[in-house]
C-alpha atoms as a PDB file:
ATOM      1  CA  UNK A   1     105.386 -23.272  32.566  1.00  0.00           C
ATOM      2  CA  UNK A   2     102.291 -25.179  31.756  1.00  0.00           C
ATOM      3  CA  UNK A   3     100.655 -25.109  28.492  1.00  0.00           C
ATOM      4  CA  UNK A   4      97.543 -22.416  28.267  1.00  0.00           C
ATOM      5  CA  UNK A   5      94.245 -23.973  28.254  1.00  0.00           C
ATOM      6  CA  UNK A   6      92.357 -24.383  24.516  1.00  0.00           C
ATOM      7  CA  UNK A   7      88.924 -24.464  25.678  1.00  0.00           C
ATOM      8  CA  UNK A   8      87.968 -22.085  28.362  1.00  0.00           C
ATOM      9  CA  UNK A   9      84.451 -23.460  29.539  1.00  0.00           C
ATOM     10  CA  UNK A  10      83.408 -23.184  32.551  1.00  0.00           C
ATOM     11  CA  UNK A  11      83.174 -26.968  34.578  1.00  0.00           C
ATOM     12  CA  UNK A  12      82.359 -25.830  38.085  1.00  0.00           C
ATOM     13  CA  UNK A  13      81.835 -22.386  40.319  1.00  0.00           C
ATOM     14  CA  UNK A  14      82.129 -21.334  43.629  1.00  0.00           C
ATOM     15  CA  UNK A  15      81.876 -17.905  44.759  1.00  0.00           C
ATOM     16  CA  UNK A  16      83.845 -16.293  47.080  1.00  0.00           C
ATOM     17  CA  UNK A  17      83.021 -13.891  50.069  1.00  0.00           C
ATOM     18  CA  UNK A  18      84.329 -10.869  48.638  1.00  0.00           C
ATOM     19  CA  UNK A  19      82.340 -11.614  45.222  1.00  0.00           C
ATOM     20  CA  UNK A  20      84.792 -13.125  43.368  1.00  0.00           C
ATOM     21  CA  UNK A  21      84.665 -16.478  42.194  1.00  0.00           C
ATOM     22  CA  UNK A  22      86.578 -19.543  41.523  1.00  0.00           C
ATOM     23  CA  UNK A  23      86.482 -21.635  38.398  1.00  0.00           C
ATOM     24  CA  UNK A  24      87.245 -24.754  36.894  1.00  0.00           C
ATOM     25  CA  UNK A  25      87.456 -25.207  33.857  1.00  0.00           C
ATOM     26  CA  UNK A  26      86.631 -28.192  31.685  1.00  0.00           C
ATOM     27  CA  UNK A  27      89.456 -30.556  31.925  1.00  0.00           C
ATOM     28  CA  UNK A  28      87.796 -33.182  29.447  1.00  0.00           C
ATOM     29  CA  UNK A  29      88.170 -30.002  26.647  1.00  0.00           C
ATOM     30  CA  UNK A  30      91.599 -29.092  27.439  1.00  0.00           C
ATOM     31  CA  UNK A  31      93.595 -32.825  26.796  1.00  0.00           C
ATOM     32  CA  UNK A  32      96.584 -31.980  28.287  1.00  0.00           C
ATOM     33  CA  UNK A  33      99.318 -34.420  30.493  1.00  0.00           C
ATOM     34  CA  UNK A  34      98.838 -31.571  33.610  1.00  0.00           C
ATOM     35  CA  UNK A  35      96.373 -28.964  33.170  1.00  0.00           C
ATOM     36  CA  UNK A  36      95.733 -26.273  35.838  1.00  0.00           C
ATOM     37  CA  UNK A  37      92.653 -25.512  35.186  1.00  0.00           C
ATOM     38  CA  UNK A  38      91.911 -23.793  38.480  1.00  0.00           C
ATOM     39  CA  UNK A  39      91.240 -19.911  38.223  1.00  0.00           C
ATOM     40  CA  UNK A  40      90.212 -17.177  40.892  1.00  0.00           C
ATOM     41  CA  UNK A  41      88.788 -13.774  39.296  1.00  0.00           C
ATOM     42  CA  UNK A  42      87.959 -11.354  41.519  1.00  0.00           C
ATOM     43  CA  UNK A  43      84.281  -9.280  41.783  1.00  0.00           C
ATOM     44  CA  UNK A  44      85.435  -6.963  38.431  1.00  0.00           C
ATOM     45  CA  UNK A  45      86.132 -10.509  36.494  1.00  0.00           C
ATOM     46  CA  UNK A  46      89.972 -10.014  36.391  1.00  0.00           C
ATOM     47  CA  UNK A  47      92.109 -12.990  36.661  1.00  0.00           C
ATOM     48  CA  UNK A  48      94.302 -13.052  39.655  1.00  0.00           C
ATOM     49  CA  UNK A  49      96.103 -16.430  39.878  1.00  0.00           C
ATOM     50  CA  UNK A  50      95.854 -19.900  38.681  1.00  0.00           C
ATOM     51  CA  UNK A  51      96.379 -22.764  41.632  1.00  0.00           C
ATOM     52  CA  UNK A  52      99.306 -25.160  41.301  1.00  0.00           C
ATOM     53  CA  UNK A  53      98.663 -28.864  41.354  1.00  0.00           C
ATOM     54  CA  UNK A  54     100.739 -30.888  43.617  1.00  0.00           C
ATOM     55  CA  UNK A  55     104.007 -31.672  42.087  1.00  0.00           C
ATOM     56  CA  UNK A  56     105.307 -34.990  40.622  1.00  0.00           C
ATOM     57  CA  UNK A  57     101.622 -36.495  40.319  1.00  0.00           C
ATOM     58  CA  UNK A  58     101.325 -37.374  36.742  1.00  0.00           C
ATOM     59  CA  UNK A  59      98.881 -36.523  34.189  1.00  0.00           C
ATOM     60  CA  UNK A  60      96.602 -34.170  36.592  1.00  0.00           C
ATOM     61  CA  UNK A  61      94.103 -31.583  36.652  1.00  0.00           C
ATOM     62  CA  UNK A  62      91.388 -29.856  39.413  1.00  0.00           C
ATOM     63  CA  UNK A  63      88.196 -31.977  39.164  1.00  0.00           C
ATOM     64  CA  UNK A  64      86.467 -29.617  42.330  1.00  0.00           C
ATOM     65  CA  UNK A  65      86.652 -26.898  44.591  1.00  0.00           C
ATOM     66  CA  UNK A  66      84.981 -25.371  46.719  1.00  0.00           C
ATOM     67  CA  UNK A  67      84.784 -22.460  49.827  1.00  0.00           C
ATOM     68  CA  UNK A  68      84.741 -23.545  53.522  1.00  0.00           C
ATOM     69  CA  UNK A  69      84.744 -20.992  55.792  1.00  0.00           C
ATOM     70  CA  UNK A  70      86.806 -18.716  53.877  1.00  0.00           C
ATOM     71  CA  UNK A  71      89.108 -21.769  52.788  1.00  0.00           C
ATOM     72  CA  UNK A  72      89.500 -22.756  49.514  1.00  0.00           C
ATOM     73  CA  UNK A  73      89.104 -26.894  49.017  1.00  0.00           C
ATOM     74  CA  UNK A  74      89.868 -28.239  45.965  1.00  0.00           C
ATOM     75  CA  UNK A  75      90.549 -31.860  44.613  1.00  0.00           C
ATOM     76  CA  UNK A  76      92.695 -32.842  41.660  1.00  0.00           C
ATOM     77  CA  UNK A  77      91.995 -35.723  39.505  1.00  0.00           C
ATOM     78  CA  UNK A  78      95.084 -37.614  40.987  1.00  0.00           C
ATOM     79  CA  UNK A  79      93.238 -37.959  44.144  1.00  0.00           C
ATOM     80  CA  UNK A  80      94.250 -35.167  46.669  1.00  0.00           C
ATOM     81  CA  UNK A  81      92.335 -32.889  48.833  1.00  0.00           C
ATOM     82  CA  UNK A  82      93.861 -29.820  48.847  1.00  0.00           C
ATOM     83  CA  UNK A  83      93.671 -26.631  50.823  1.00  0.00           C
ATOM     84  CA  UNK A  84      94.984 -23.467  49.007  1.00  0.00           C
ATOM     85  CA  UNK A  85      95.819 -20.187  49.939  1.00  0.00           C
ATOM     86  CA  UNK A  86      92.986 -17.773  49.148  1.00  0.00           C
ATOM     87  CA  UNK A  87      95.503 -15.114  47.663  1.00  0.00           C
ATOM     88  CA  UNK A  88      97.693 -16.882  45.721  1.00  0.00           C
ATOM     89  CA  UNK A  89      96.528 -20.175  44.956  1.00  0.00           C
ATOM     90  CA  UNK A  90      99.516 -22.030  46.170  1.00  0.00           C
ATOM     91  CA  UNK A  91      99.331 -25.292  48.239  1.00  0.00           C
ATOM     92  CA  UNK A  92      98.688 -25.175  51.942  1.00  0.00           C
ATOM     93  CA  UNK A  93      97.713 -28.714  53.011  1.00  0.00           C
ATOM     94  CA  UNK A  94      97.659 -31.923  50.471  1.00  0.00           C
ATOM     95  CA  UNK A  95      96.442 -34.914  51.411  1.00  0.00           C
ATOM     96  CA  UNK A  96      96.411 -37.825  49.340  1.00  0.00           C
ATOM     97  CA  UNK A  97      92.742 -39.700  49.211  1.00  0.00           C
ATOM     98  CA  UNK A  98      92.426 -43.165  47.018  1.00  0.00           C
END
């Protein structure tokens, strides 16, 4: 299980069609190896899942995200582009960028 983040401030939105929103958090608050700092809340505010981070990358954390037609894109500091599952947060397509 990954360590809980220290410092919960907010680094980037983006809201989602039913009105719930994804954030990321500040990863250069939260000094961690791997940080997922990627959170979706739904319209109430409640926390409903945190998105993995591609496995055996290193120190890494979410640096972006954002909605495409009702896709979630997101891009980790280790350089993939990431597609992820609007429920759960889990990988759906990686793609390695540098």
């Amino acid at each position: 299980m990954e360590p809980e983040m220290e410092n919960r401030d907010e680094f980037q939105v983006a809201h989602l069609p039913d009105g719930g929103r994804l954030v990321v958090f500040d990863f250069q608050k939260n000094p961690k190896f791997r940080l997922n700092n990627l959170v979706c809340f739904d319209a109430e505010g409640q926390e409903l899942w945190t998105a993995e981070l591609p496995k055996n990358t290193g120190p890494d954390w979410f640096v972006g995200v954002a909605v495409k037609n009702e896709m979630i894109l997101a891009r980790t500091w280790s350089c993939f582009d990431l597609t992820l599952d609007l429920k759960s947060g889990k990988i759906l397509t990686a793609a390695w960028t540098k």
